[in-house]
Protein backbone atom coordinates (compact mmCIF):
# COMPACT_ATOMS: atom_id res chain seq x y z
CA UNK A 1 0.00 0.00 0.00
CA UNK A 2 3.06 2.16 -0.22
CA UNK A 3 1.57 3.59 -3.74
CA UNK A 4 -1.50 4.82 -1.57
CA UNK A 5 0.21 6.69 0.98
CA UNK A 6 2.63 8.38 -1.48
CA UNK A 7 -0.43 9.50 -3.20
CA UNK A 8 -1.75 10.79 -0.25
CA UNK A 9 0.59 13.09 0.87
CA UNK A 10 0.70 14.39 -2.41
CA UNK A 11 -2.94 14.91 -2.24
CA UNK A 12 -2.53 16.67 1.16
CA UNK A 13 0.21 19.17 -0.57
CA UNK A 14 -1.91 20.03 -3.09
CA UNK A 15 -5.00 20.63 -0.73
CA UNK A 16 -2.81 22.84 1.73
CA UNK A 17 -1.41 24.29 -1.71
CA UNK A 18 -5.01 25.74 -2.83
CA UNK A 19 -5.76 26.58 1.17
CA UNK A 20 -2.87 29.18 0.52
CA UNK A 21 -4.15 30.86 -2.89
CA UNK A 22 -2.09 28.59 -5.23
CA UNK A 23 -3.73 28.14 -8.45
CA UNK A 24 -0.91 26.11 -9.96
CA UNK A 25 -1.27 23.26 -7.01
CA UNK A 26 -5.05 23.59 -8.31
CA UNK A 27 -4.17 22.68 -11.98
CA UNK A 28 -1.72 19.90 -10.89
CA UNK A 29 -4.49 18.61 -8.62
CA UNK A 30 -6.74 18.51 -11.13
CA UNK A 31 -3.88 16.46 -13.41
CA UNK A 32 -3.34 14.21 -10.55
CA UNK A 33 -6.82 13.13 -9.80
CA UNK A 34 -8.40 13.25 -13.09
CA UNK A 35 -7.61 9.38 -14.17
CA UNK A 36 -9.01 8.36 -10.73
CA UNK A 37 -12.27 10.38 -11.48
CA UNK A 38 -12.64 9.28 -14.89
CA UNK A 39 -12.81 5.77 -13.79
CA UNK A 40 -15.47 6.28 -11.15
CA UNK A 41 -16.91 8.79 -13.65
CA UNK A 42 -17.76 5.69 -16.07
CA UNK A 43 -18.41 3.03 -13.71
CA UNK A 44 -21.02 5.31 -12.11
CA UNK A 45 -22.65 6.31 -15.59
CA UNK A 46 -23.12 2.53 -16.64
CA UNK A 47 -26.02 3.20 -13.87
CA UNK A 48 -27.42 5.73 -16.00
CA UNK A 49 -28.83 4.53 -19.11
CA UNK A 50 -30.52 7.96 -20.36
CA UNK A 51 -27.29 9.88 -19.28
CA UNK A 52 -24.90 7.51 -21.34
CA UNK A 53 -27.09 7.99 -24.26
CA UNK A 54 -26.30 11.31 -24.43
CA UNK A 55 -23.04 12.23 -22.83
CA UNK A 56 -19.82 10.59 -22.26
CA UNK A 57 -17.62 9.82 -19.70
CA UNK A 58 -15.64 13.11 -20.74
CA UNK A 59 -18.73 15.58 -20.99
CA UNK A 60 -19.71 14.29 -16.82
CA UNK A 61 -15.74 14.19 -15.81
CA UNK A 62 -15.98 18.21 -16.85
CA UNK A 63 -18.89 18.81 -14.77
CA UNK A 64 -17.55 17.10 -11.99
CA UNK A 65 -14.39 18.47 -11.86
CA UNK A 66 -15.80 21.83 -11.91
CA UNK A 67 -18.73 20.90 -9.14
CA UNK A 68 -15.16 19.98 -7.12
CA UNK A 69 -13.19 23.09 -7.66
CA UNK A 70 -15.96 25.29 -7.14
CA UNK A 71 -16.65 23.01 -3.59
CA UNK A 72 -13.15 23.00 -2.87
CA UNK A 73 -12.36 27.02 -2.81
CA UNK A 74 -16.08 27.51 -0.95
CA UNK A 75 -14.80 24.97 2.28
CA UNK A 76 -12.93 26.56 4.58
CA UNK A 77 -10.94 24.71 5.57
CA UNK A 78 -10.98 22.59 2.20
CA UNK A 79 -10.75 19.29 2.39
CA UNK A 80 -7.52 18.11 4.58
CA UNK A 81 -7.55 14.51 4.21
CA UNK A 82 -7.47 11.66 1.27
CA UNK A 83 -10.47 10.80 3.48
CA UNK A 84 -12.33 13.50 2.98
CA UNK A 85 -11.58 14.69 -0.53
CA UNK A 86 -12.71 11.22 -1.61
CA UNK A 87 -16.01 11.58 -1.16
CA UNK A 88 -16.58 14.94 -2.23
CA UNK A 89 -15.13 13.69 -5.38
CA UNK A 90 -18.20 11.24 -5.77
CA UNK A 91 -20.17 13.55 -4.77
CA UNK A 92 -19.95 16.01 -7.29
CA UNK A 93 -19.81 13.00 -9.71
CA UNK A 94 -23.01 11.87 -8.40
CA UNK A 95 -24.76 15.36 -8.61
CA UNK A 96 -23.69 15.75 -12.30
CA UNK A 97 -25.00 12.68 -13.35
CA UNK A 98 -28.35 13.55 -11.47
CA UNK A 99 -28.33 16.69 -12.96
CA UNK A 100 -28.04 15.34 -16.10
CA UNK A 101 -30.65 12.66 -15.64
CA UNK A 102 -33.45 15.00 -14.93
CA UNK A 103 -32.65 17.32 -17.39
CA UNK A 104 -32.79 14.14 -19.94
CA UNK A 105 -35.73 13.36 -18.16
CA UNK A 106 -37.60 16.75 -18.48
CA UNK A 107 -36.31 17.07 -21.87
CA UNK A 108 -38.44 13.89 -23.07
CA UNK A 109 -41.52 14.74 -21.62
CA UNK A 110 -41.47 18.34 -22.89
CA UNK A 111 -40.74 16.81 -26.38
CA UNK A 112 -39.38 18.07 -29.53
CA UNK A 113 -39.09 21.97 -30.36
CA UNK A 114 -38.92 22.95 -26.48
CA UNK A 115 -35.47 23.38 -25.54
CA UNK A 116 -34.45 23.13 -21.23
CA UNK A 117 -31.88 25.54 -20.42
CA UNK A 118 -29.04 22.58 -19.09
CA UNK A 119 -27.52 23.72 -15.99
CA UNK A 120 -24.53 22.20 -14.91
CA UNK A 121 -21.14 22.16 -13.26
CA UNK A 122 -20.13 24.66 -10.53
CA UNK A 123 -23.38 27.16 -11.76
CA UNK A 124 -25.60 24.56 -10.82
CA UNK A 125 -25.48 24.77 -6.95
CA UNK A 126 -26.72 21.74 -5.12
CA UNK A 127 -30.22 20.88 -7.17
CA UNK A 128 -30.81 17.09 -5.35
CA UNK A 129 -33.98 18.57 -3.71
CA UNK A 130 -35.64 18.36 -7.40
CA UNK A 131 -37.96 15.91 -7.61
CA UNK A 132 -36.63 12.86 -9.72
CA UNK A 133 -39.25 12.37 -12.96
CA UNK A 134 -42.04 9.89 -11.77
CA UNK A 135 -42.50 7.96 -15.46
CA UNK A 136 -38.84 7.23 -15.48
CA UNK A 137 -39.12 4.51 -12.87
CA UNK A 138 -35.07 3.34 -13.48
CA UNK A 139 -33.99 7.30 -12.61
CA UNK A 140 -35.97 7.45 -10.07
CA UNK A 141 -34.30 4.00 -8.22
CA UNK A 142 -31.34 5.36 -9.18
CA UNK A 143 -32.06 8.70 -7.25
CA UNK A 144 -32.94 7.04 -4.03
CA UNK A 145 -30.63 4.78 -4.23
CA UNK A 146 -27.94 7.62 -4.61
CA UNK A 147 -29.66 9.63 -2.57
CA UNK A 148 -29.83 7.25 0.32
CA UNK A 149 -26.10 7.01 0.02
CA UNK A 150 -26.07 10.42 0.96
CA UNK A 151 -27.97 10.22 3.83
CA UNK A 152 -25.93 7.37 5.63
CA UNK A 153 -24.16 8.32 9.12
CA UNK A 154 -20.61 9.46 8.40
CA UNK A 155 -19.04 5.82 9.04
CA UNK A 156 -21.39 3.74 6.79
CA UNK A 157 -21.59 6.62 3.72
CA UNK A 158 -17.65 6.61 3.85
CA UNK A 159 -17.48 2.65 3.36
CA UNK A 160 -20.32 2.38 0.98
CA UNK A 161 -19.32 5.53 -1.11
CA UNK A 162 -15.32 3.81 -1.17
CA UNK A 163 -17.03 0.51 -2.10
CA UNK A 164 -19.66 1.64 -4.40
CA UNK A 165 -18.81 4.24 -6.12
CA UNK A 166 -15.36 4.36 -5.92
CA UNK A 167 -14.28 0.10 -6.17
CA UNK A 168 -12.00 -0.38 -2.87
CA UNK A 169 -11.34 -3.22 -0.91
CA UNK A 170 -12.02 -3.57 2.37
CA UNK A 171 -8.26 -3.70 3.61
CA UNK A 172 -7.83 -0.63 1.26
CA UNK A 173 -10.79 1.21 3.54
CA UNK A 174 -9.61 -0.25 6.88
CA UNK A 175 -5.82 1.12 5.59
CA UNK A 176 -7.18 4.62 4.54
CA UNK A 177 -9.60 4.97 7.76
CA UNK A 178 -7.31 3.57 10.08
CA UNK A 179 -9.84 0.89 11.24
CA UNK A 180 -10.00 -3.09 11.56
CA UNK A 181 -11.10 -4.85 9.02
CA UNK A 182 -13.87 -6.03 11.16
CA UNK A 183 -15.09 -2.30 11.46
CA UNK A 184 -15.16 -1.90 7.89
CA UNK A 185 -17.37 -5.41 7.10
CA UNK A 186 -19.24 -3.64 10.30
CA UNK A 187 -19.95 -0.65 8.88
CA UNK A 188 -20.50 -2.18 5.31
CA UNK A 189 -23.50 -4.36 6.31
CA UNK A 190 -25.14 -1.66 8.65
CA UNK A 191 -25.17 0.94 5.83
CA UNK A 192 -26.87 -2.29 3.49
CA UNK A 193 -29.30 -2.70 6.17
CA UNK A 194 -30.43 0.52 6.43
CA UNK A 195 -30.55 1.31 2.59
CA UNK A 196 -32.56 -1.81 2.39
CA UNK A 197 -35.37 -0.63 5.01
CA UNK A 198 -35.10 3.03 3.34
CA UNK A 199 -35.86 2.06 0.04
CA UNK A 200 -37.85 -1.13 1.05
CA UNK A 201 -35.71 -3.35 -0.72
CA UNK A 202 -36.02 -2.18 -4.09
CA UNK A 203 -32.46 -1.92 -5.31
CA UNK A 204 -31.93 -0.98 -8.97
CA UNK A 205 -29.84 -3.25 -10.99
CA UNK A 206 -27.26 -2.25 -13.43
């Protein structure tokens, strides 16, 4: 796991860079994260069959990346820890795609002819009290589903958004939250039981 904690601490630099007013440790942050996000950027559209039919991997890695940014220079402090930045990463990943989805969404009921202004990225603000469209009943699993991520208590969002959204192992969570093992399986199947009574068992399938 020494390729983890090297990564780390460069992470940390470049956070306490951009604390300090340094644009340049923003750009090489950007650099330095942006084949990470563009992996959980397409493993997390494959969930979102009316967003991948019209966008790409690229067009929601832009969004997201400037959903972060913008989140990053608003936090004060920003985010400190590999911990931390982590899931805002997915976050804003998650918000862009549920962005798009409803706009998609809203788009196909209004039909042809009657253009939606699209709002995304950083101008966007945080738009996950819309109301996900009611005939798109695969969006709106999705949504709750996502959603319901969200809503977890810190310890179960932080395992489920690693393992979820973002592919880790458990020894790679216990490693990067300084827990057991134990803790993390712990905290796994807590966080499953509660999304299962939330949204009564009905889990969308990719």
């Amino acid at each position: 796991m020494a390729e983890t904690s090297l990564h780390t601490i460069q992470l940390q630099d470049w956070l306490r860079s951009i604390r300090g007013g340094n644009l340049a440790a923003r750009d090489e942050l950007v650099l330095g994260i942006c084949g990470r996000m563009e992996r959980l950027a397409r493993k997390m559209l494959k969930n979102f069959p009316n967003v991948r039919h019209e966008a790409d991997t690229g067009d929601i890695l832009n969004g997201a990346l400037m959903r972060l940014m913008d989140a990053i220079m608003k936090m004060d402090p920003v985010p400190a820890t590999t911990r931390d930045f982590f899931g805002l990463a997915a976050e804003q990943i998650r918000r862009e795609l549920l962005d798009l989805a409803r706009h998609y969404s809203a788009l196909k009921r209004r039909g042809p002819g009657r253009p939606l202004p699209l709002v995304s990225g950083k101008e966007s603000g945080d738009s996950l009290d819309l109301p996900a469209p009611s005939e798109d009943d695969d969006l709106e699993r999705w949504a709750a589903l996502h959603e319901a991520v969200a809503k977890l208590p810190t310890e179960e969002r932080e395992v489920m958004g690693l393992t979820f959204y973002h592919g880790w192992t458990q020894a790679q969570i216990a490693e990067l939250l300084q827990v057991s093992d134990r803790t993390v399986r712990r905290h796994y199947r807590s966080a499953v039981e509660r999304l299962y009574e939330t949204l009564g068992g009905d889990f969308p399938v990719p």
